[in-house]
N, C-alpha and C. Protein backbone atom coordinates (compact mmCIF):
# COMPACT_ATOMS: atom_id res chain seq x y z
N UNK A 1 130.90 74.86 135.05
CA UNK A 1 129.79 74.03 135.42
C UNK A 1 130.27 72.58 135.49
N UNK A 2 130.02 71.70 136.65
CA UNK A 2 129.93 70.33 137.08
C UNK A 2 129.55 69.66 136.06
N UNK A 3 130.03 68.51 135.93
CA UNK A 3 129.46 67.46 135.00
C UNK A 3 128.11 66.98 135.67
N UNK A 4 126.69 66.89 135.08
CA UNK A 4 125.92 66.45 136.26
C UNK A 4 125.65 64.92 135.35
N UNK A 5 126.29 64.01 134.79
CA UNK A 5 125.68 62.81 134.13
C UNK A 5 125.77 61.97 135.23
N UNK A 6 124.72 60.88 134.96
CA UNK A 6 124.44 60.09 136.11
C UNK A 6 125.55 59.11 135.59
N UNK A 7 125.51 58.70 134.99
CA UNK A 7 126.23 57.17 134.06
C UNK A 7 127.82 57.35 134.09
N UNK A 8 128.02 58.01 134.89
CA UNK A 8 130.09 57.66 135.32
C UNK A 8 130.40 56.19 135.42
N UNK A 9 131.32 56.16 134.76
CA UNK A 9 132.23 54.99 134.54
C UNK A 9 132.46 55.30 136.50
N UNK A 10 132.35 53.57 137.12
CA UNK A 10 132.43 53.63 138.39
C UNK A 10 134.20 53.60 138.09
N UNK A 11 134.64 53.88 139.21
CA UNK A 11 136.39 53.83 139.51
C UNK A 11 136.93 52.01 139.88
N UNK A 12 135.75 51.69 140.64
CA UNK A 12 136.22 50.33 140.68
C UNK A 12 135.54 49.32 139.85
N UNK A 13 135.99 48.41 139.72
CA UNK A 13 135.47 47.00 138.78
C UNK A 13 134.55 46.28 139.60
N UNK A 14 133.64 46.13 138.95
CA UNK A 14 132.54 45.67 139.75
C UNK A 14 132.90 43.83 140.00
N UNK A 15 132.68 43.47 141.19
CA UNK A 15 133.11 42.27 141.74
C UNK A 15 131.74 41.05 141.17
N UNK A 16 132.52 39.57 141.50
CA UNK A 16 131.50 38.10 141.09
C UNK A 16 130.44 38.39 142.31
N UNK A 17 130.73 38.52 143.18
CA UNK A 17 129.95 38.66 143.88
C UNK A 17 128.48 39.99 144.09
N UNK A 18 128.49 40.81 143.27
CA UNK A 18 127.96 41.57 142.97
C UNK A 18 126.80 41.23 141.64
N UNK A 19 126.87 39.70 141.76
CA UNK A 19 126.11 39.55 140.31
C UNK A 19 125.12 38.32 140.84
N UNK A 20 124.24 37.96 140.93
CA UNK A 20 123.20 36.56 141.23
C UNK A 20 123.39 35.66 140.13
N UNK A 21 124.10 36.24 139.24
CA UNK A 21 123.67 34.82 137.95
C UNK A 21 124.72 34.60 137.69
N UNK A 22 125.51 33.78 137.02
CA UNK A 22 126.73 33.71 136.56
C UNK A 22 127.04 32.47 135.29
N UNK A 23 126.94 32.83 134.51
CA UNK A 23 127.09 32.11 133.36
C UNK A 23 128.46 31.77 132.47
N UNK A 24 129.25 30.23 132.43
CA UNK A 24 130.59 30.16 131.69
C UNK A 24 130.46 29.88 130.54
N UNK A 25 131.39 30.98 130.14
CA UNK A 25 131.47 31.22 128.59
C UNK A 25 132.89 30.72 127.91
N UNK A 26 133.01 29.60 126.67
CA UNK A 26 134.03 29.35 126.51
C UNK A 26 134.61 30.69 125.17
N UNK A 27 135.81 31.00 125.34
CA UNK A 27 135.99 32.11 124.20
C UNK A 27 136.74 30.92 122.73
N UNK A 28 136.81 31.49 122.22
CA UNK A 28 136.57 30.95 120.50
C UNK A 28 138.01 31.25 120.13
N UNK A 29 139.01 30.43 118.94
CA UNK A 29 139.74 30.80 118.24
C UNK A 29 139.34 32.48 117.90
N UNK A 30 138.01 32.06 117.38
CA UNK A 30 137.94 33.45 116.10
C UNK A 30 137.23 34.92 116.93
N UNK A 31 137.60 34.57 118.37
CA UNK A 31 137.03 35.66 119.04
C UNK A 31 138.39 36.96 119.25
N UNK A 32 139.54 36.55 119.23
CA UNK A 32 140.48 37.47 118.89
C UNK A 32 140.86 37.76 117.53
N UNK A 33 141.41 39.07 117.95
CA UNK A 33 141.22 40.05 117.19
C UNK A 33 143.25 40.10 116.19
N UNK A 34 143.28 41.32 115.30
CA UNK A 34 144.46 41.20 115.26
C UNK A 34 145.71 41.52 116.04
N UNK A 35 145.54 42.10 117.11
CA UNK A 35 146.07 42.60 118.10
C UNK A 35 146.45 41.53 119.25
N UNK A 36 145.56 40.27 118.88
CA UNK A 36 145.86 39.33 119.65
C UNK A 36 145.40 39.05 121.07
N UNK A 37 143.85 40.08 121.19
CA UNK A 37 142.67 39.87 122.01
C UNK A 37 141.70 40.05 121.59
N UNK A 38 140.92 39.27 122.88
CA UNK A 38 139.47 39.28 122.42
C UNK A 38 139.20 40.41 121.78
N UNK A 39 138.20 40.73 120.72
CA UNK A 39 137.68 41.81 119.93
C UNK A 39 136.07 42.60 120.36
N UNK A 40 136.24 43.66 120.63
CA UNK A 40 135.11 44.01 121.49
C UNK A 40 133.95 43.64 120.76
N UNK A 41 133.53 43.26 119.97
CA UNK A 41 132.37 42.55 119.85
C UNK A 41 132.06 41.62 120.22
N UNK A 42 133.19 40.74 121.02
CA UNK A 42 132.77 39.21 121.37
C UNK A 42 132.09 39.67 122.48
N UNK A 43 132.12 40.88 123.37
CA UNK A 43 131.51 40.87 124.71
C UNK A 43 130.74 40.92 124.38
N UNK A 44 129.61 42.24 123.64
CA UNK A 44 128.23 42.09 123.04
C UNK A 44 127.58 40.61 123.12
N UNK A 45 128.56 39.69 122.50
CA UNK A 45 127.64 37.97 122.30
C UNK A 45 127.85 37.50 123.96
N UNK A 46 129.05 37.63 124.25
CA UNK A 46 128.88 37.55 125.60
C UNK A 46 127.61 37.48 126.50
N UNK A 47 127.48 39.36 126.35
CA UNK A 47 126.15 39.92 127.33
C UNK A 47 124.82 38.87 126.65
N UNK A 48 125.06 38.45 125.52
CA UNK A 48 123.78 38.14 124.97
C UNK A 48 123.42 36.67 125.20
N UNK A 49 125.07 36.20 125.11
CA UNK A 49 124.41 34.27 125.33
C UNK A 49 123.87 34.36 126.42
N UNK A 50 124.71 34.85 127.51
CA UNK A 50 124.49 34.70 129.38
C UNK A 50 122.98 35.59 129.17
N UNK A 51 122.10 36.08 128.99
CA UNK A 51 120.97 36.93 129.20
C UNK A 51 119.97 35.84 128.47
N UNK A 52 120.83 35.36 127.29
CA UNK A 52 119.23 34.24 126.77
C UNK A 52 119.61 33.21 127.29
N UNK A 53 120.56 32.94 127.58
CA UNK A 53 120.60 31.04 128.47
C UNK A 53 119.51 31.13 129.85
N UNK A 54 119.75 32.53 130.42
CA UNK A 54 119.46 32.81 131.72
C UNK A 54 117.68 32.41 131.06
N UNK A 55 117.47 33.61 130.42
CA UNK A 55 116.12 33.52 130.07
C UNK A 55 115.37 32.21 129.67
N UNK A 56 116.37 31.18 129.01
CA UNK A 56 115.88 29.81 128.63
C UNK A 56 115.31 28.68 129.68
N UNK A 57 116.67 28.78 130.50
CA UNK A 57 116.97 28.23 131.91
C UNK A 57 115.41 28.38 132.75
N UNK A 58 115.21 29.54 132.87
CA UNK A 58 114.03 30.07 133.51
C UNK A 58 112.57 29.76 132.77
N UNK A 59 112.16 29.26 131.84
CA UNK A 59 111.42 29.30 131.34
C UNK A 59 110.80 30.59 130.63
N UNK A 60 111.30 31.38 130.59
CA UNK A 60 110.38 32.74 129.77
C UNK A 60 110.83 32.77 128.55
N UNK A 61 111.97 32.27 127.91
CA UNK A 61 112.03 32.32 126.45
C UNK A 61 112.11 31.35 125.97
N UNK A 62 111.01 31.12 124.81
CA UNK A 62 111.26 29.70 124.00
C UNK A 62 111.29 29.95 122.68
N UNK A 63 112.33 30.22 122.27
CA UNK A 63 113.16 30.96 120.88
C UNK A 63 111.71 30.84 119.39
N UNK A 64 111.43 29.67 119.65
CA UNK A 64 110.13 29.53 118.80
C UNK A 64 109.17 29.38 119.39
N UNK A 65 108.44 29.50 119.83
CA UNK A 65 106.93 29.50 120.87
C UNK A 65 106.59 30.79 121.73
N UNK A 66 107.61 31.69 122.06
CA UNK A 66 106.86 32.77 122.63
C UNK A 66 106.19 33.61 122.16
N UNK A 67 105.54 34.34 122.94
CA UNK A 67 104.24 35.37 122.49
C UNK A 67 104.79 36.70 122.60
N UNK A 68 106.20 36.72 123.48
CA UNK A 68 106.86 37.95 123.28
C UNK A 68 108.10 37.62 122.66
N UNK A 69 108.75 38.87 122.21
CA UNK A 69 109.86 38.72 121.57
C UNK A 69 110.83 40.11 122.37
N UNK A 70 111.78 39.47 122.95
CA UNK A 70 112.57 40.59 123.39
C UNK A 70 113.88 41.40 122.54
N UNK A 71 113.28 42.46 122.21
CA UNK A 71 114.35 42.76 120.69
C UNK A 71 115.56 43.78 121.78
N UNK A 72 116.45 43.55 121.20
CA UNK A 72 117.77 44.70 122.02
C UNK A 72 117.50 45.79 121.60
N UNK A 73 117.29 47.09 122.49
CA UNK A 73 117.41 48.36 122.52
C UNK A 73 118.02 49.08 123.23
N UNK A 74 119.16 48.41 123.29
CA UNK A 74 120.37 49.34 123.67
C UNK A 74 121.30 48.53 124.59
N UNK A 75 122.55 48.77 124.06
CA UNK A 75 123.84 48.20 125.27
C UNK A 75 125.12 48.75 124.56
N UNK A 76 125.45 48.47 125.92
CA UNK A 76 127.23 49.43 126.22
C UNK A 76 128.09 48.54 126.95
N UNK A 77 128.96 48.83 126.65
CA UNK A 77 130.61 48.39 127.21
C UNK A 77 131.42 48.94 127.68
N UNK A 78 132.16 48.58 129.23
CA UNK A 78 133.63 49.51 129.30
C UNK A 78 134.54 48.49 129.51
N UNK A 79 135.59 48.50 129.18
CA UNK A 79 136.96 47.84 128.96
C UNK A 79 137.70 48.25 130.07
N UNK A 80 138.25 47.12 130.77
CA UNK A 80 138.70 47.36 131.69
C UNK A 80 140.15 47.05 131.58
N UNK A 81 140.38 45.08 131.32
CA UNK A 81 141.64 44.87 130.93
C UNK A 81 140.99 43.59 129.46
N UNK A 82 142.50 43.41 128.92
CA UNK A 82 142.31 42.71 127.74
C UNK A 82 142.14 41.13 128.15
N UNK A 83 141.64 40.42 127.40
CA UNK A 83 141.41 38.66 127.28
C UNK A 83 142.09 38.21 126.12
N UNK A 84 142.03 37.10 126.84
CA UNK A 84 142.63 36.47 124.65
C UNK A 84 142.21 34.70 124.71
N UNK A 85 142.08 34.05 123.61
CA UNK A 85 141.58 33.39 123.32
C UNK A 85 143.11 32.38 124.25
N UNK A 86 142.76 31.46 124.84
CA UNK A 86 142.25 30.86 125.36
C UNK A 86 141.23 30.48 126.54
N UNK A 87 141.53 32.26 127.01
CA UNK A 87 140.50 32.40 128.28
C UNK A 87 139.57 31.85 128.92
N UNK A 88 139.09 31.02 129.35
CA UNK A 88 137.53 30.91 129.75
C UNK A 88 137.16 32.34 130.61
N UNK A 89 136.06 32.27 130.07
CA UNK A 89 135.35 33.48 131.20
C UNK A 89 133.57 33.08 131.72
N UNK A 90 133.61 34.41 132.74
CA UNK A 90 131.98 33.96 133.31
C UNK A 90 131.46 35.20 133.12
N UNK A 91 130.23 35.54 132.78
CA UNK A 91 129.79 36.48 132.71
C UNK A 91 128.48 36.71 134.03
N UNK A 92 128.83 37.51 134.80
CA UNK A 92 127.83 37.74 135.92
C UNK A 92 126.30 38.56 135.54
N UNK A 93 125.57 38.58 136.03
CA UNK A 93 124.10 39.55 134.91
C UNK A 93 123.37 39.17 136.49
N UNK A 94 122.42 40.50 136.57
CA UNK A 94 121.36 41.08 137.12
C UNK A 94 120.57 41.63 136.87
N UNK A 95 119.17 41.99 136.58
CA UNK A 95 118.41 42.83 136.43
C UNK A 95 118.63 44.28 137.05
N UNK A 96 118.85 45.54 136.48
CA UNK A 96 119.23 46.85 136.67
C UNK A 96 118.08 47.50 136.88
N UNK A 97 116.77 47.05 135.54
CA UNK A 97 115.75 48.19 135.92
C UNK A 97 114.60 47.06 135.83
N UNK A 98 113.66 46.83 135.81
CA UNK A 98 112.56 46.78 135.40
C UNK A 98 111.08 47.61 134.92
N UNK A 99 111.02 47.49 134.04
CA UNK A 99 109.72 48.51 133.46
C UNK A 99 108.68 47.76 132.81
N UNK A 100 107.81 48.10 132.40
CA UNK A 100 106.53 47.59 132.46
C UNK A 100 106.75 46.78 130.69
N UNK A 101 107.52 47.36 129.97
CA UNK A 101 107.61 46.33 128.66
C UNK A 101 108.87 46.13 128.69
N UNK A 102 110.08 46.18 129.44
CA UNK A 102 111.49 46.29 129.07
C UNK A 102 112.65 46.07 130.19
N UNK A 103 113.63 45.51 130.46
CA UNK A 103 114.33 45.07 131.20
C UNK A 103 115.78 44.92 130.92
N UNK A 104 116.24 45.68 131.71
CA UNK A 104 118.03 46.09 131.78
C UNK A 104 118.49 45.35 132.92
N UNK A 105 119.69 44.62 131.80
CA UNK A 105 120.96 43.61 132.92
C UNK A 105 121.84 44.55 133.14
N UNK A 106 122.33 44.14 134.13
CA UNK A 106 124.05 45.05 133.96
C UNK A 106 124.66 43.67 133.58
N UNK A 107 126.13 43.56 133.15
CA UNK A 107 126.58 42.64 132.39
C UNK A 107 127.89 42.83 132.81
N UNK A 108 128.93 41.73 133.79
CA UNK A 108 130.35 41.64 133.58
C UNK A 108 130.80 40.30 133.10
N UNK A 109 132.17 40.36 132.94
CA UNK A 109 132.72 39.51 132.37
C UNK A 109 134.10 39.86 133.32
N UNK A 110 134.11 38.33 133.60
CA UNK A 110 135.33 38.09 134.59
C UNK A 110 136.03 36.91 134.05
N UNK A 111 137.40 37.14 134.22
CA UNK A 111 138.16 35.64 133.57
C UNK A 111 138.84 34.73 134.48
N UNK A 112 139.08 33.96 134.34
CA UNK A 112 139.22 32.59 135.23
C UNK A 112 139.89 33.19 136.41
N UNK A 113 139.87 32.84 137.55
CA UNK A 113 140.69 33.10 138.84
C UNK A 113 140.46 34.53 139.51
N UNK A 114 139.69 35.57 138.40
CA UNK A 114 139.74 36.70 138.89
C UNK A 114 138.25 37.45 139.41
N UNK A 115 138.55 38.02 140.43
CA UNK A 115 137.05 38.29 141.28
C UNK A 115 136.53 39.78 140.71
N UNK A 116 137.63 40.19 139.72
CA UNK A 116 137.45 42.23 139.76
C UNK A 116 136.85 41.65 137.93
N UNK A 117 135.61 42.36 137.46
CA UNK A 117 135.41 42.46 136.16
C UNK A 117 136.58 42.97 135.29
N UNK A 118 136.42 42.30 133.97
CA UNK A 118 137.63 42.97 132.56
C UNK A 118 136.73 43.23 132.09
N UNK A 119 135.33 43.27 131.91
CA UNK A 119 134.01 44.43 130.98
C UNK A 119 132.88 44.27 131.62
N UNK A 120 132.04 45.28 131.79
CA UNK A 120 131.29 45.91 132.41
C UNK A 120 130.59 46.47 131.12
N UNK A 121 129.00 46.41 131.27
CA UNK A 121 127.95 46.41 130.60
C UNK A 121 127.11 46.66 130.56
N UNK A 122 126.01 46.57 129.70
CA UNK A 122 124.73 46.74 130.20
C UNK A 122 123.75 46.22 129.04
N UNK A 123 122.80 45.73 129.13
CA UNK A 123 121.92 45.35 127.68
C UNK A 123 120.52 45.45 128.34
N UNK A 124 119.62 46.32 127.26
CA UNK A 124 118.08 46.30 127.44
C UNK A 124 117.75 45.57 126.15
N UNK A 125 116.21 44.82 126.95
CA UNK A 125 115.06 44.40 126.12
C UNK A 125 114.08 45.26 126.14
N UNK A 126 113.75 45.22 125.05
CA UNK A 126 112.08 45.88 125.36
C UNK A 126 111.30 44.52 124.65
N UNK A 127 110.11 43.80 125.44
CA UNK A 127 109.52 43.04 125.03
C UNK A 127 108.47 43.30 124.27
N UNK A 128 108.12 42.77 123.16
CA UNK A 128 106.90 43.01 122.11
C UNK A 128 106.22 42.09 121.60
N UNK A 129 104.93 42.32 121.47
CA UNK A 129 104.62 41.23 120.99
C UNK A 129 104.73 40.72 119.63
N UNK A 130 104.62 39.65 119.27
CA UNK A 130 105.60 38.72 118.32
C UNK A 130 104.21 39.32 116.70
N UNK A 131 103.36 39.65 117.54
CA UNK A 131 102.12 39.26 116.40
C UNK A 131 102.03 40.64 115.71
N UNK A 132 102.28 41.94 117.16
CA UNK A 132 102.12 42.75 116.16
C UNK A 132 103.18 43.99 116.19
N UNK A 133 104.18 43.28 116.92
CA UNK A 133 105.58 44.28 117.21
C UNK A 133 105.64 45.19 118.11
N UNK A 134 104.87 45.17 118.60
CA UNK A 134 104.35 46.29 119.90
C UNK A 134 104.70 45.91 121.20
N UNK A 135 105.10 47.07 121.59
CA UNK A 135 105.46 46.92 123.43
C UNK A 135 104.82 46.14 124.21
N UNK A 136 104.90 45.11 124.84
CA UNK A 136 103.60 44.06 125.05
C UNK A 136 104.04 44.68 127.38
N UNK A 137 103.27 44.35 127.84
CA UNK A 137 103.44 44.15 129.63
C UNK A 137 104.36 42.81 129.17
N UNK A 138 105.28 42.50 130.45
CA UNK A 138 105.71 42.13 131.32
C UNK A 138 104.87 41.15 132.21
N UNK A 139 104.58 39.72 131.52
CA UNK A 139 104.16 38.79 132.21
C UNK A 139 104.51 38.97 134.13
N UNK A 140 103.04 38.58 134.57
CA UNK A 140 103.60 38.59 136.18
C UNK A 140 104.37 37.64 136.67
N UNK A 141 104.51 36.50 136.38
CA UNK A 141 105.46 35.30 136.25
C UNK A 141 107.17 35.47 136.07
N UNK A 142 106.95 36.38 134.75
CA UNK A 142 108.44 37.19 134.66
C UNK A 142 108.91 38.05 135.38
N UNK A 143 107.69 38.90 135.60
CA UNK A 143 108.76 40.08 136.79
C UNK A 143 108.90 39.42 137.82
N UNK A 144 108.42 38.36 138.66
CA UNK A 144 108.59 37.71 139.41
C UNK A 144 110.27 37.49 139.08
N UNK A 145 110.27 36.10 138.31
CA UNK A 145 111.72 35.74 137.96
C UNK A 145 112.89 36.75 137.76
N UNK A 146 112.65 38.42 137.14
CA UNK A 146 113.56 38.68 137.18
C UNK A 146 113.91 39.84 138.52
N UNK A 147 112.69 40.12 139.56
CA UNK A 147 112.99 40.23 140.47
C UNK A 147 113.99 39.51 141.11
N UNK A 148 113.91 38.38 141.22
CA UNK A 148 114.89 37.24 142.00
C UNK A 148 116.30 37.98 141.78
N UNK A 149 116.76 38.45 141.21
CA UNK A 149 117.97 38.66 140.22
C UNK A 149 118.22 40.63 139.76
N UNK A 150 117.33 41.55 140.67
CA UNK A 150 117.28 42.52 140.43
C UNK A 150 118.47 43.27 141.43
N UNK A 151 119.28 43.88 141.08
CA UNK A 151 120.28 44.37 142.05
C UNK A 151 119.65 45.38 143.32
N UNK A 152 120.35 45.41 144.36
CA UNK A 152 119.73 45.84 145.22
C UNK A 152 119.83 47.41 145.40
């Protein structure tokens, strides 16, 4: 029997141009590892600065004042090639899905000069409300904004 999973690691690296947003990220002394690269948790903060700057930028998140709170429920990583601290990198992000309380980026990370991703990603929100933790809608204002930015 065939493998029937939808979620195959694609064969190629997904390109800058394949992304509407693009956010530069400086990498850190303490972001490598002992091996003498980045340490796969720095992408995680990665996917996460570039997704709340984006969100800040835009007006829908105001870290203290919103009425929703977008908590992470779920993200992944594939490794493509290694980084190391001095790197600068950019992290590209799009909206993947939209749903009525919750919203998936895809997430790369590309390093200086290079057009092919070194990690490939993905991070969901599910938005809730702040008051009583619950799945809240998807302001129409927001799906608007993250339409702009939804892959095609």
């Amino acid at each position: 029997m065939g493998d029937t999973r939808t979620d195959r690691v694609p064969t190629e690296p997904s390109r800058r141009l394949d992304f509407p947003v693009s956010v530069d990220i400086t990498t850190r002394w303490a972001d490598n590892d002992a091996y003498g690269h980045v340490n796969k948790v720095a992408y995680y903060a990665f996917f996460d600065t570039a997704v709340n700057q984006w969100l800040i930028t835009q007006g829908i998140l105001d870290i203290a004042r919103s009425p929703l709170a977008g908590l992470v429920a779920e993200t992944g990583c594939r490794y493509r090639r290694p980084l190391a601290y001095p790197q600068p990198v950019s992290v590209g992000m799009r909206v993947a899905r939209l749903g009525i309380s919750s919203v998936r980026y895809d997430d790369a990370v590309f390093s200086e000069g290079c057009d092919e991703a070194v990690a490939e990603g993905h991070f969901t929100h599910v938005y809730v409300d702040r008051a009583t933790g619950r799945p809240a809608r998807l302001p129409t204002k927001w799906r608007r904004l993250f339409e702009t930015i939804a892959a095609p």
